[in-house]
N, C-alpha and C. Protein backbone atom coordinates (compact mmCIF):
# COMPACT_ATOMS: atom_id res chain seq x y z
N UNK A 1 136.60 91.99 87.74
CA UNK A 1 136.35 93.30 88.31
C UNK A 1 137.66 93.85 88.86
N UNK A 2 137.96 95.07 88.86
CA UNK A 2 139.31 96.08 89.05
C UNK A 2 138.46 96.38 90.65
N UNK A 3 139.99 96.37 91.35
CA UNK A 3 139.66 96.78 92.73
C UNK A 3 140.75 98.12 92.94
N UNK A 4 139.84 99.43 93.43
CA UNK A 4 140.90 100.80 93.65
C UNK A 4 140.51 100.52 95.10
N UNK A 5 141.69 101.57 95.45
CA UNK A 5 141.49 101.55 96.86
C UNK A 5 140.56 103.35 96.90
N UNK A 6 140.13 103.42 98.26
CA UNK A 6 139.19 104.43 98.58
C UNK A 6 140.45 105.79 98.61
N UNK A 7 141.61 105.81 98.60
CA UNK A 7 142.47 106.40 98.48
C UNK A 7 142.74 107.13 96.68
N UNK A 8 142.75 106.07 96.25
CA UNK A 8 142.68 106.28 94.41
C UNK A 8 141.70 106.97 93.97
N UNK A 9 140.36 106.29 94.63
CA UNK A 9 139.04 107.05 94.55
C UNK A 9 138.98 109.00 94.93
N UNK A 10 139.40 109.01 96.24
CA UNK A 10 139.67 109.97 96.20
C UNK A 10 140.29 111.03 95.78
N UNK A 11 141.71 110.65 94.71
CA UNK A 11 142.27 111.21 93.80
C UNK A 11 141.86 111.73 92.93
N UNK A 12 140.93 110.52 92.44
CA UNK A 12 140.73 111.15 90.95
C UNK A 12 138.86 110.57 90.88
N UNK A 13 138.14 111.07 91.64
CA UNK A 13 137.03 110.76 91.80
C UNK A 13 136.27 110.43 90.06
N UNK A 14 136.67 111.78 89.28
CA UNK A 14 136.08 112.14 88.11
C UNK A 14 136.37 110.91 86.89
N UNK A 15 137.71 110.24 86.92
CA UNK A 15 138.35 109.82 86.24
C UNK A 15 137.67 107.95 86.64
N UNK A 16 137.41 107.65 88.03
CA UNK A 16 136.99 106.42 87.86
C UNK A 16 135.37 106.53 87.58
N UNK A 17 134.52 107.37 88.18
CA UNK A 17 133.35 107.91 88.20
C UNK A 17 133.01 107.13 85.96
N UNK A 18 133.28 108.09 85.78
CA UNK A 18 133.79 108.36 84.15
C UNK A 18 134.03 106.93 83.78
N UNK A 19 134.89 105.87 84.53
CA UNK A 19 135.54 104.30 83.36
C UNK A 19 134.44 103.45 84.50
N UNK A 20 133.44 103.97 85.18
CA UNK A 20 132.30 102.64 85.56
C UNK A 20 131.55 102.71 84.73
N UNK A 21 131.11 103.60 83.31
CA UNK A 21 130.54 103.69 82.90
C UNK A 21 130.62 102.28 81.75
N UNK A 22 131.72 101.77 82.21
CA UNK A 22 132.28 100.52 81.04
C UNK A 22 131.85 99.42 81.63
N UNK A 23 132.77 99.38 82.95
CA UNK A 23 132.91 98.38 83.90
C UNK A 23 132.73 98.69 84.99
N UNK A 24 133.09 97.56 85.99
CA UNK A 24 132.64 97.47 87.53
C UNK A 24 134.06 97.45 88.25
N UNK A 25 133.64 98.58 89.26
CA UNK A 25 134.79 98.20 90.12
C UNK A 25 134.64 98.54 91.83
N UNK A 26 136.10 97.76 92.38
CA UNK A 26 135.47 97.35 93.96
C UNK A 26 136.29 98.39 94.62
N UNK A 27 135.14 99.26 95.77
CA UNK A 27 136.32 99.94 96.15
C UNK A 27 136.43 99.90 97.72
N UNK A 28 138.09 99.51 98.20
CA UNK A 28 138.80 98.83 99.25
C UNK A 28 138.97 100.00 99.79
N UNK A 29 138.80 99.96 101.84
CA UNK A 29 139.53 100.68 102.30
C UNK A 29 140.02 99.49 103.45
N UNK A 30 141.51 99.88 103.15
CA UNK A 30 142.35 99.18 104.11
C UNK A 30 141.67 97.98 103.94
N UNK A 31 141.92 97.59 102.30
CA UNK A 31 141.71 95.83 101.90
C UNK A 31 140.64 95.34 101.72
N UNK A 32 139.31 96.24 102.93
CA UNK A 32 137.59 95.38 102.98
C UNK A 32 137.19 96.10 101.86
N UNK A 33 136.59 95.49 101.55
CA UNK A 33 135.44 96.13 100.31
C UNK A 33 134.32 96.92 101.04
N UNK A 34 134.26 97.86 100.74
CA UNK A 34 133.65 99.00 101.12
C UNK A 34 131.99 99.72 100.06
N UNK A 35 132.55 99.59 98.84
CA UNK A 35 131.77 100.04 97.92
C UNK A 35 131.97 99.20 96.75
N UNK A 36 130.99 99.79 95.81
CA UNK A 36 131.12 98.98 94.18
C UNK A 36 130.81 99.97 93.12
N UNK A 37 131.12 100.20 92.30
CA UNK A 37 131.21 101.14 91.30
C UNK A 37 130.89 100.54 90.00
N UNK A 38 129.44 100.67 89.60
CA UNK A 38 129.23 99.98 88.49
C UNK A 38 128.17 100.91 87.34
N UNK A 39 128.27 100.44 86.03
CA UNK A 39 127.66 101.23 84.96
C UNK A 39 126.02 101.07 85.75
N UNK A 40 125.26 102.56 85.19
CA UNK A 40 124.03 102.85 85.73
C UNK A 40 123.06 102.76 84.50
N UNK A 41 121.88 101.45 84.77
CA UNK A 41 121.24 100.78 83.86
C UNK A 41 120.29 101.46 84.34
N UNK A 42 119.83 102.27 82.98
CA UNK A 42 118.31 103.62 83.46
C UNK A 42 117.02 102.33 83.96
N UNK A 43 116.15 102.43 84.54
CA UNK A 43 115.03 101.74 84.95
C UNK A 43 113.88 101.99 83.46
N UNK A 44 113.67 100.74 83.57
CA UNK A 44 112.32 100.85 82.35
C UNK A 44 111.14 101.87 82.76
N UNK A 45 110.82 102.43 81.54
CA UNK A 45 109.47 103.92 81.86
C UNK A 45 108.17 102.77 82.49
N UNK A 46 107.91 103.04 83.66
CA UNK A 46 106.55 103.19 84.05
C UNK A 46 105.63 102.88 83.20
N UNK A 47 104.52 101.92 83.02
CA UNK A 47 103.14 102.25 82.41
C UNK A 47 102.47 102.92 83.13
N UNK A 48 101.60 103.55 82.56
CA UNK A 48 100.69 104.36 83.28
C UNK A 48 98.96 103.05 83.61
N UNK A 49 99.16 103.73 84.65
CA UNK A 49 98.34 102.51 85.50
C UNK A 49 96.75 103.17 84.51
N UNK A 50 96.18 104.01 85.06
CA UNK A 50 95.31 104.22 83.72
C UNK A 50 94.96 104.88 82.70
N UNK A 51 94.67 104.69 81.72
CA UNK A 51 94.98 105.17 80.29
C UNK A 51 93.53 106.03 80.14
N UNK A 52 93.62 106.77 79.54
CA UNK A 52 92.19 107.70 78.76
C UNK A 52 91.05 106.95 78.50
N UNK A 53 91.27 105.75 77.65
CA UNK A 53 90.90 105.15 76.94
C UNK A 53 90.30 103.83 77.79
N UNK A 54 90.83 103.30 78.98
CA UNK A 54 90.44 102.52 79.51
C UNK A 54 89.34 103.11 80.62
N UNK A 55 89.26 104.13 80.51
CA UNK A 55 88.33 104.50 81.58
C UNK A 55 87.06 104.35 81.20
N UNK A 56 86.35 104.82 79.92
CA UNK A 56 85.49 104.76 79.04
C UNK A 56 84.95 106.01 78.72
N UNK A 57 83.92 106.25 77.85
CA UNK A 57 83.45 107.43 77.68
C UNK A 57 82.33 108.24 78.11
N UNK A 58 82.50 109.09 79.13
CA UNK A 58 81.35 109.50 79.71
C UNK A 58 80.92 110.60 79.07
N UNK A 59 79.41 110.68 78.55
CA UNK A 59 78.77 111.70 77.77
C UNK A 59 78.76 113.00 79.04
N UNK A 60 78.61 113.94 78.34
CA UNK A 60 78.18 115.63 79.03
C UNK A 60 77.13 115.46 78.94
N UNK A 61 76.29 115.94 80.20
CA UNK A 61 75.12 115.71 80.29
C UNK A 61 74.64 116.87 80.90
N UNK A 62 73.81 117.78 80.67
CA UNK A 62 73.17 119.14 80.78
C UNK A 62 72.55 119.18 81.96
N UNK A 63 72.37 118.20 82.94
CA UNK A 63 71.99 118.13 84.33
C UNK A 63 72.76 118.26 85.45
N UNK A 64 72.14 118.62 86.12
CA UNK A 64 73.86 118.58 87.53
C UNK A 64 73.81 117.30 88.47
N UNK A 65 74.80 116.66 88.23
CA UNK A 65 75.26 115.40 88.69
C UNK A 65 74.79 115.32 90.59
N UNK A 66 74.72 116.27 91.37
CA UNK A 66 74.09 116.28 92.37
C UNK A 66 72.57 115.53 92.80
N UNK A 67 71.87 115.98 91.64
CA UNK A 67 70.49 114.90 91.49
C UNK A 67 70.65 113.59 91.18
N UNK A 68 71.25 113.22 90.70
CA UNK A 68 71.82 111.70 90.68
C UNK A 68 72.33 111.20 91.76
N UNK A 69 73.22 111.92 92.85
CA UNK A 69 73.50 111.30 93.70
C UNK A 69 72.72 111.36 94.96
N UNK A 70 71.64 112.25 95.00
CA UNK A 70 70.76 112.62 96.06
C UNK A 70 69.58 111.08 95.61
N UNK A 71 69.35 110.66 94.77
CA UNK A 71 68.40 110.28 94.24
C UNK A 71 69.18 108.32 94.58
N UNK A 72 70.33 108.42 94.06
CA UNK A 72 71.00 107.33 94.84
C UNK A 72 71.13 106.80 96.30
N UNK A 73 71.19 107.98 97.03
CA UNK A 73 71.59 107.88 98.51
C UNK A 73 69.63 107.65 99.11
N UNK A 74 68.70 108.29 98.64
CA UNK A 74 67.81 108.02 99.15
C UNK A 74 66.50 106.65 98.84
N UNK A 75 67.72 105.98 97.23
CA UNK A 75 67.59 104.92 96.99
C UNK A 75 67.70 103.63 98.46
N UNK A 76 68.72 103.87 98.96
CA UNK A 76 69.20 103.25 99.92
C UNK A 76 68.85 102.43 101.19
């Protein structure tokens, strides 16, 4: 790993920004390591927690779903 100082960094921000895209590098102020400058590995896409298809298929039903649940609750 290449170590700039926070001084270099500030020079030419664009120019190291631009060569982490290769490699890694450490960046020193007054010698401590301060930061790290390294290529940016995109994150894997998300699954989608649920799918269309896993839900199942609920028919349309010409009644209003209200009587079903009145009829549930006084199941109770």
């Amino acid at each position: 790993m290449k170590t700039i100082s926070i001084k270099q960094l500030h020079a030419e921000t664009g120019r190291w920004v631009r060569a982490a895209k290769k490699e890694t590098f450490i960046v020193t102020d007054r010698g401590e390591h301060v930061a790290t400058l390294k290529p940016h590995v995109p994150a894997a896409k998300p699954l989608a927690v649920f799918s269309l298809k896993s839900r199942g298929f609920r028919p349309k039903v010409a009644v209003d779903s209200t009587i079903y649940i009145s009829e549930d609750r006084n199941g109770r």
